[in-house]
Structure formats: structure tokens, C-alpha cells
PDB file of N, CA and C in Angstrom:
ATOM      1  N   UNK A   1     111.921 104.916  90.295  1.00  0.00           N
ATOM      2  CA  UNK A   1     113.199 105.348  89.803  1.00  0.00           C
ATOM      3  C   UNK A   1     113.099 105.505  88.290  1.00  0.00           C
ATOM      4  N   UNK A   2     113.674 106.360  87.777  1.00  0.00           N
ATOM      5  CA  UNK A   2     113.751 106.215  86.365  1.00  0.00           C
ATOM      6  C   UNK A   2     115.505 107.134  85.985  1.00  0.00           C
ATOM      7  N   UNK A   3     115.281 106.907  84.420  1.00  0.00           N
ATOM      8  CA  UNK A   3     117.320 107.488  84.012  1.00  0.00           C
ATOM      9  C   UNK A   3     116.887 107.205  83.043  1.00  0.00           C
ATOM     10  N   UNK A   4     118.521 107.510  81.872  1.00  0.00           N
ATOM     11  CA  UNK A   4     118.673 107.389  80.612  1.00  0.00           C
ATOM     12  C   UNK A   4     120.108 106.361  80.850  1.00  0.00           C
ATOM     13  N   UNK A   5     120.129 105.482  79.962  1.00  0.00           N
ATOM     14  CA  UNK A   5     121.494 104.833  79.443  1.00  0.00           C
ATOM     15  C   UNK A   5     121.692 105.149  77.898  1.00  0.00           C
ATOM     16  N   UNK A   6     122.515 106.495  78.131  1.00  0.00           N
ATOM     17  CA  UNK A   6     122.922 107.230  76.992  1.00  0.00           C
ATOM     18  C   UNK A   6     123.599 106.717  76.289  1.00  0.00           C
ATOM     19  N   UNK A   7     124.187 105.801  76.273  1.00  0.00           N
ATOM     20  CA  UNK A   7     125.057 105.023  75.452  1.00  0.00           C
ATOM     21  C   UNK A   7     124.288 103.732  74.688  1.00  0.00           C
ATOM     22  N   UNK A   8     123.376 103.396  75.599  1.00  0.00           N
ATOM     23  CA  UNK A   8     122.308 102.840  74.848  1.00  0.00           C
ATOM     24  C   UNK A   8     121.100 103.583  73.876  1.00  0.00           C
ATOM     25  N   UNK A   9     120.876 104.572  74.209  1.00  0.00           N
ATOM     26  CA  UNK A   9     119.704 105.384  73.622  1.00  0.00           C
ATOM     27  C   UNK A   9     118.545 104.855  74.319  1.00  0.00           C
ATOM     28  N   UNK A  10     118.737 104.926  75.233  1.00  0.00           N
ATOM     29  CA  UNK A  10     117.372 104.322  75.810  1.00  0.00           C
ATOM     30  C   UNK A  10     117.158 104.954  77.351  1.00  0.00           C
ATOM     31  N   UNK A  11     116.000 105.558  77.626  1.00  0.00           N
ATOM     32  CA  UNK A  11     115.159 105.831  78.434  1.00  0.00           C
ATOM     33  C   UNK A  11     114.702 104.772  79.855  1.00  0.00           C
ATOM     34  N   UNK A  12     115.261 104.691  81.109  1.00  0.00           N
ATOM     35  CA  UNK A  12     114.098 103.565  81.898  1.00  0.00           C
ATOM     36  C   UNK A  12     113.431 104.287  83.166  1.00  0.00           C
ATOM     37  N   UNK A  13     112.508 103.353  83.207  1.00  0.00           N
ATOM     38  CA  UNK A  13     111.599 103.498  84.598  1.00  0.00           C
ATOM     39  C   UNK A  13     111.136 102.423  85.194  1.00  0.00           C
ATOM     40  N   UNK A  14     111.331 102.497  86.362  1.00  0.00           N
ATOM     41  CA  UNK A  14     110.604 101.097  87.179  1.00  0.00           C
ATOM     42  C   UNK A  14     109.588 102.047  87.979  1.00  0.00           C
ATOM     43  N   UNK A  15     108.559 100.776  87.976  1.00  0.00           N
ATOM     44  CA  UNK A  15     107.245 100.976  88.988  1.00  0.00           C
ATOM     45  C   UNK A  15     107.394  99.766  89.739  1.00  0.00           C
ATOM     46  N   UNK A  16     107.530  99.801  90.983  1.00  0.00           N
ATOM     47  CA  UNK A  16     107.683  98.754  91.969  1.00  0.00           C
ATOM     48  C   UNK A  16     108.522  97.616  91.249  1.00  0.00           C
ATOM     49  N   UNK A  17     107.758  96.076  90.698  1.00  0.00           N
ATOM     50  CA  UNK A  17     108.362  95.354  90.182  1.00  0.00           C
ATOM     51  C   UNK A  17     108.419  95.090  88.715  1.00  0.00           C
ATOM     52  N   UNK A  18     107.782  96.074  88.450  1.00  0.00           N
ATOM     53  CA  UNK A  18     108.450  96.367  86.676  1.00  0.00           C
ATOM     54  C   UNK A  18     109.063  97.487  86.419  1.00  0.00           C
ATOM     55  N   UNK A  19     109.782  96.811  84.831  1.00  0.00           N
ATOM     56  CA  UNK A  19     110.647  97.911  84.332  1.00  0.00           C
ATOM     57  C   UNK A  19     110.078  98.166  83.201  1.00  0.00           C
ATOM     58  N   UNK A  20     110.479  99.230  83.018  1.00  0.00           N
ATOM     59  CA  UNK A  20     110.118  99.938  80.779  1.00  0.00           C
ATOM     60  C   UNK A  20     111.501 100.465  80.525  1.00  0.00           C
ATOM     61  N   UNK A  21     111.939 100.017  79.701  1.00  0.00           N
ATOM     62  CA  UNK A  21     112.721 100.617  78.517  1.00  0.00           C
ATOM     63  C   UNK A  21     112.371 101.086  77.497  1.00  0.00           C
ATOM     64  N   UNK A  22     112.991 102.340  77.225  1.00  0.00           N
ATOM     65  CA  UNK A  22     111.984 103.288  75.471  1.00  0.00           C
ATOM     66  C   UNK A  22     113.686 104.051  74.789  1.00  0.00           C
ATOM     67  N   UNK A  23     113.038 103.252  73.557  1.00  0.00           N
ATOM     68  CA  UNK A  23     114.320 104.022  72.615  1.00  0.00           C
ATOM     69  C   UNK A  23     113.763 105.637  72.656  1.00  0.00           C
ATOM     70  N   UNK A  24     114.379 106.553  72.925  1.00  0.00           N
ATOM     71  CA  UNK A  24     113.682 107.714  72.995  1.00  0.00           C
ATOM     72  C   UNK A  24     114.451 108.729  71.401  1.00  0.00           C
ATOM     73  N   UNK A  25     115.341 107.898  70.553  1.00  0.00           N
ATOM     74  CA  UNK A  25     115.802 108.256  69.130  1.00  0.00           C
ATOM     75  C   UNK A  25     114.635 107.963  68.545  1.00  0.00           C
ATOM     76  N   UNK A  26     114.086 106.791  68.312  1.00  0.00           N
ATOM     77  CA  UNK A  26     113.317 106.626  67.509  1.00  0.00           C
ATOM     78  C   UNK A  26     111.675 106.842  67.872  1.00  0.00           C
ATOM     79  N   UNK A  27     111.649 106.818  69.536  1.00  0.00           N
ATOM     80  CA  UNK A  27     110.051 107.377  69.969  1.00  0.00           C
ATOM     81  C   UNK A  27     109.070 106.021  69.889  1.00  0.00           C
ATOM     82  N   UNK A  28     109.656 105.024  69.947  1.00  0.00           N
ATOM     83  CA  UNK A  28     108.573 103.572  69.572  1.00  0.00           C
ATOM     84  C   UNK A  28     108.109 103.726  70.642  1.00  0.00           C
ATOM     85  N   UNK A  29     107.630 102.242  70.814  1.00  0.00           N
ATOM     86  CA  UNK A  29     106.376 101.324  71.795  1.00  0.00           C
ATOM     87  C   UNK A  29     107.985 101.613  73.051  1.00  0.00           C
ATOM     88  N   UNK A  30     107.396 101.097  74.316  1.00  0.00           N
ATOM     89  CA  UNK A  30     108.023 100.784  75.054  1.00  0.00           C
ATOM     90  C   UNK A  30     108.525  99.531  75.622  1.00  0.00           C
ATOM     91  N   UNK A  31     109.835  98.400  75.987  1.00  0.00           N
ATOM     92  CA  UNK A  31     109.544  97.424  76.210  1.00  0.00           C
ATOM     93  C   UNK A  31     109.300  97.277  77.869  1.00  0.00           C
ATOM     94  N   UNK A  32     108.743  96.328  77.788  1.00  0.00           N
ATOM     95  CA  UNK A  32     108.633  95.935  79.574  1.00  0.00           C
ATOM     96  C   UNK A  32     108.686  94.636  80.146  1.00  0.00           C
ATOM     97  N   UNK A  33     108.909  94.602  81.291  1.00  0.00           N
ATOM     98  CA  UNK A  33     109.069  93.091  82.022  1.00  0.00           C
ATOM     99  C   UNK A  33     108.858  93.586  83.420  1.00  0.00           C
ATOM    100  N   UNK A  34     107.263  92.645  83.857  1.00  0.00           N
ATOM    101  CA  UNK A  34     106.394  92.948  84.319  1.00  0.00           C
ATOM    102  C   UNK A  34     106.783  92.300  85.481  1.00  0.00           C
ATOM    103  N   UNK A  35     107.300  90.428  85.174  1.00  0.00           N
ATOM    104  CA  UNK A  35     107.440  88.803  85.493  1.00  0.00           C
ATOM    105  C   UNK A  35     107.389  88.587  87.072  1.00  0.00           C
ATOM    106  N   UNK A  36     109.192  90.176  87.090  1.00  0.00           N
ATOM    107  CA  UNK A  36     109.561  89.845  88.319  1.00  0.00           C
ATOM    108  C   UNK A  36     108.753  90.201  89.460  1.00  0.00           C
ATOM    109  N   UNK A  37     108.832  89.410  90.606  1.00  0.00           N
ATOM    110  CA  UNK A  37     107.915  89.485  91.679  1.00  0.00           C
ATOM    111  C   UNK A  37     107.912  90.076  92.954  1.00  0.00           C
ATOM    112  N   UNK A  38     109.692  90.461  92.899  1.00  0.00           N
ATOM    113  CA  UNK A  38     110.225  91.959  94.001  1.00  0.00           C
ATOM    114  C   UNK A  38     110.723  93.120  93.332  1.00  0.00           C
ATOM    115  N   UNK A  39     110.315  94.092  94.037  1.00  0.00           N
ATOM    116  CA  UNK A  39     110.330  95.223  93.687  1.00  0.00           C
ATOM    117  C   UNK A  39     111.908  95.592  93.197  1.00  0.00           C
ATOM    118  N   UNK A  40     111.946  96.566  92.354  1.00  0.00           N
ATOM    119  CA  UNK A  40     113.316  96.333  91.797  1.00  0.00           C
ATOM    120  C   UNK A  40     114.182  97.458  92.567  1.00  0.00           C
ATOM    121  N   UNK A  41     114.946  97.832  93.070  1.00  0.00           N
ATOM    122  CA  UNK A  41     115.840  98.540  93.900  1.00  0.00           C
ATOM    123  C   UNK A  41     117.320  99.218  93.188  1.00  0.00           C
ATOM    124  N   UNK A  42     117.420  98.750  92.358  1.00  0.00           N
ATOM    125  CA  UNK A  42     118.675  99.381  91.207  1.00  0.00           C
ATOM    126  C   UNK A  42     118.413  98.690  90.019  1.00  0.00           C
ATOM    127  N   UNK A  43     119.019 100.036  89.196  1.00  0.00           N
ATOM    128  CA  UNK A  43     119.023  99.349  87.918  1.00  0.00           C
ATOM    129  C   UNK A  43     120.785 100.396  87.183  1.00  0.00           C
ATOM    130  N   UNK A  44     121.333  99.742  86.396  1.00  0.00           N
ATOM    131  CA  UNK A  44     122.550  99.967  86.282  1.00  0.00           C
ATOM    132  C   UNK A  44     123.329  99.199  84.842  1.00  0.00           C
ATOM    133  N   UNK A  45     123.904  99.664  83.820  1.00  0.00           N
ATOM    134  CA  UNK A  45     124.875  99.630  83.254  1.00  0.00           C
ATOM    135  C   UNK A  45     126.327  98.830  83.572  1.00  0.00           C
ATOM    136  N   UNK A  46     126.609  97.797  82.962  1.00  0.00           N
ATOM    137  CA  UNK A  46     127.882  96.633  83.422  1.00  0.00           C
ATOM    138  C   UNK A  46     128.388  96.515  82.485  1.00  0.00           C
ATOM    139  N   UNK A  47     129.528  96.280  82.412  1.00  0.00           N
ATOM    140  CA  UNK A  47     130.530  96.295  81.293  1.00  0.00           C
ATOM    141  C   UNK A  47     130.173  94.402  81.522  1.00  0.00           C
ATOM    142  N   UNK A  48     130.560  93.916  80.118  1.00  0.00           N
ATOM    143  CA  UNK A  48     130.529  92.469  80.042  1.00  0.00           C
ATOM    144  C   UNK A  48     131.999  91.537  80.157  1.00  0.00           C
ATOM    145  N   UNK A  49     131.739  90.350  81.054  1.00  0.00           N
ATOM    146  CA  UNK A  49     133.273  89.691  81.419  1.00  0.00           C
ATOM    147  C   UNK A  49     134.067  89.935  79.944  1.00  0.00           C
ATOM    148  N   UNK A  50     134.956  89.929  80.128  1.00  0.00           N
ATOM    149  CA  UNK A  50     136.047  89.550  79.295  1.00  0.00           C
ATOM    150  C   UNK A  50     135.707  88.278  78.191  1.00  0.00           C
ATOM    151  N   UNK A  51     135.412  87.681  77.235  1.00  0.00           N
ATOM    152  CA  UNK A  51     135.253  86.612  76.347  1.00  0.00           C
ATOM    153  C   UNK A  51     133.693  86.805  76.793  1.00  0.00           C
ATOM    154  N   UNK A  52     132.993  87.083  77.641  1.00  0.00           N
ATOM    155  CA  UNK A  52     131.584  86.712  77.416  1.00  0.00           C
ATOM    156  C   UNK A  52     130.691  87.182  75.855  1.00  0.00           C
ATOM    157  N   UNK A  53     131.655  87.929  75.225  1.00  0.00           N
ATOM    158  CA  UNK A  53     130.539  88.008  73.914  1.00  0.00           C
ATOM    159  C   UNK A  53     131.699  88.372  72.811  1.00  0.00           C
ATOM    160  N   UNK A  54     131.573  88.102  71.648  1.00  0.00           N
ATOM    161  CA  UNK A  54     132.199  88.302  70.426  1.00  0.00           C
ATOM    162  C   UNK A  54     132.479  89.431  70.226  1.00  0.00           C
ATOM    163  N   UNK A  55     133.627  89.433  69.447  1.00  0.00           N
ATOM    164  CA  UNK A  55     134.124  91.270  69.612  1.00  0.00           C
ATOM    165  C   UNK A  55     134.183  91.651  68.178  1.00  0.00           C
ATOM    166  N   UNK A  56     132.716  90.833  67.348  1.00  0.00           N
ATOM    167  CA  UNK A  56     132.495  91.243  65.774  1.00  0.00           C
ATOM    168  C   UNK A  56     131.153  91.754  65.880  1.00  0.00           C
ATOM    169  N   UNK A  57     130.347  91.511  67.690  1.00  0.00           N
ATOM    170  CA  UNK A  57     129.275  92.084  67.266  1.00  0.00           C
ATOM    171  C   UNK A  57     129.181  93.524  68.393  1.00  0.00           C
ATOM    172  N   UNK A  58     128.010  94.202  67.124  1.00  0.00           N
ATOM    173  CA  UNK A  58     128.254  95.853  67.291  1.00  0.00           C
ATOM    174  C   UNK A  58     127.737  96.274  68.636  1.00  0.00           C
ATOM    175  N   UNK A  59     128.156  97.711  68.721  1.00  0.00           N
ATOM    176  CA  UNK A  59     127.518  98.148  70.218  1.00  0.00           C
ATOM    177  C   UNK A  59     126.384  97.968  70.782  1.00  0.00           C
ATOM    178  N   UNK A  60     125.082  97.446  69.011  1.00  0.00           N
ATOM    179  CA  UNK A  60     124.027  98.134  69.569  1.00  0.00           C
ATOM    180  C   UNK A  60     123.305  96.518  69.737  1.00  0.00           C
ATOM    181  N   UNK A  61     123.999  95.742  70.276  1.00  0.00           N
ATOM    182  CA  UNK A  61     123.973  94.804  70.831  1.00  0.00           C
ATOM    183  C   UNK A  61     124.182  94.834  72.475  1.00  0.00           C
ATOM    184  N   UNK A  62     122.977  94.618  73.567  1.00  0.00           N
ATOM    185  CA  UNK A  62     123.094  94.513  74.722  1.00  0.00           C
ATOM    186  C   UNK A  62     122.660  94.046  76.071  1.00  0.00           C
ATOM    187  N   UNK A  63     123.061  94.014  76.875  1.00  0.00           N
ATOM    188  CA  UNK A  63     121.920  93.255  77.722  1.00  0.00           C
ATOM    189  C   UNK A  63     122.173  94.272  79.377  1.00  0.00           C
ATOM    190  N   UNK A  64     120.867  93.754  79.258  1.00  0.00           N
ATOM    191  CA  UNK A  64     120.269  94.229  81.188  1.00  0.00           C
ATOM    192  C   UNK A  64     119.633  92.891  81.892  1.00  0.00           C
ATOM    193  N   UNK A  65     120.770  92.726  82.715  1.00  0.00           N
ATOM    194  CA  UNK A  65     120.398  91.875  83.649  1.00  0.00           C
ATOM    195  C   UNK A  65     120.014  92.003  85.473  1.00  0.00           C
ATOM    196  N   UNK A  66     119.030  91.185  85.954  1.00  0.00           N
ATOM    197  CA  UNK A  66     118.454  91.484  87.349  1.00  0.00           C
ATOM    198  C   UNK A  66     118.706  89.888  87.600  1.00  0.00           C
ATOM    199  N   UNK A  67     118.862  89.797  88.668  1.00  0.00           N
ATOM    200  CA  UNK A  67     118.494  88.455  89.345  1.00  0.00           C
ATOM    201  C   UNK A  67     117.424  88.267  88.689  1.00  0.00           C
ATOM    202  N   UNK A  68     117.151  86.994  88.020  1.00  0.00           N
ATOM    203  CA  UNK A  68     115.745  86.390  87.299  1.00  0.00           C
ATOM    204  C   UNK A  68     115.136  87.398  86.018  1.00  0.00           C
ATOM    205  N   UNK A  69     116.332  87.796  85.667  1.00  0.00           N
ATOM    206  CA  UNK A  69     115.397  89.056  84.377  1.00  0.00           C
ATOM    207  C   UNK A  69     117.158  89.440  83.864  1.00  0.00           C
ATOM    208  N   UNK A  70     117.088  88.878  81.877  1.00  0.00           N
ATOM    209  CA  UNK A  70     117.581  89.320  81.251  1.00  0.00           C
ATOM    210  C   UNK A  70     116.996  89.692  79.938  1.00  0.00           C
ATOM    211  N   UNK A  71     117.285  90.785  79.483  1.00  0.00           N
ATOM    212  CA  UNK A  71     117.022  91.755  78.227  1.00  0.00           C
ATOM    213  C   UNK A  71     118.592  91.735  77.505  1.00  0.00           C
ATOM    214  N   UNK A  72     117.878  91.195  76.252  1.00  0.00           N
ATOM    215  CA  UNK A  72     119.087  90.972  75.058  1.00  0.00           C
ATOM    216  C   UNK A  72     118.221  91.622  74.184  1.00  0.00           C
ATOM    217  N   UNK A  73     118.744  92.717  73.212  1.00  0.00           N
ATOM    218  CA  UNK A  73     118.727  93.274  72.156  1.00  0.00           C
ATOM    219  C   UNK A  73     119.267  93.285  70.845  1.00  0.00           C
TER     220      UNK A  73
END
């Protein structure tokens, strides 16, 4: 599977049980998380609970979470 989370600026792809994320603005390295040990089946964009995070910090603050796999930026 792969997509863009345009609102993130970021590029993903999974291969079985890893993922890559790539800022595709700036063209860097790619990040990845290799860890998890089942294959990944969705990947998706969530708005965050209500009070779960401060509302002084900026957009480009975010996270992707899987059962057993979170990415904070």
C-alpha cells in the first residue's frame, strides 16, 4: 500500500510489516519502522481526542499510531 498525508507533507509506503514515511517538500532520508511483526493492513490519518495535546503546539507536530507503533514528530 502506499498514499500521501497531504496535510502532513509526507509520502507513505508499507512493505508487509514495515512502514516509510518521506517528507517529499524537502526530499530527505526516509523514516521507517521495521519492529512491527504483522503485516500492516491500514494506515490512516486521526484527528486527536479532545485535551490529548496542547493547543499552543503547531500543526507540524504529529503522530501515527498502529497497535505497538507510535511516530511523534
Amino acid at each position: 500500500m502506499m498514499g500521501l498525508f497531504a496535510e502532513l507533507q509526507q509520502a507513505w509506503i508499507t512493505v508487509d510489516n514495515r512502514l516509510y514515511l518521506w517528507d517529499y517538500t524537502t526530499q530527505g532520508s526516509f523514516q521507517g519502522y521495521e519492529a512491527q511483526p504483522n503485516n500492516i493492513t491500514a494506515v490512516r490519518l486521526l484527528s486527536p481526542k479532545p485535551g490529548e495535546f496542547f493547543a499552543s503546539l503547531p500543526w507540524k507536530h504529529w503522530r501515527i499510531g498502529l497497535p505497538g507503533l507510535t511516530f511523534v514528530n
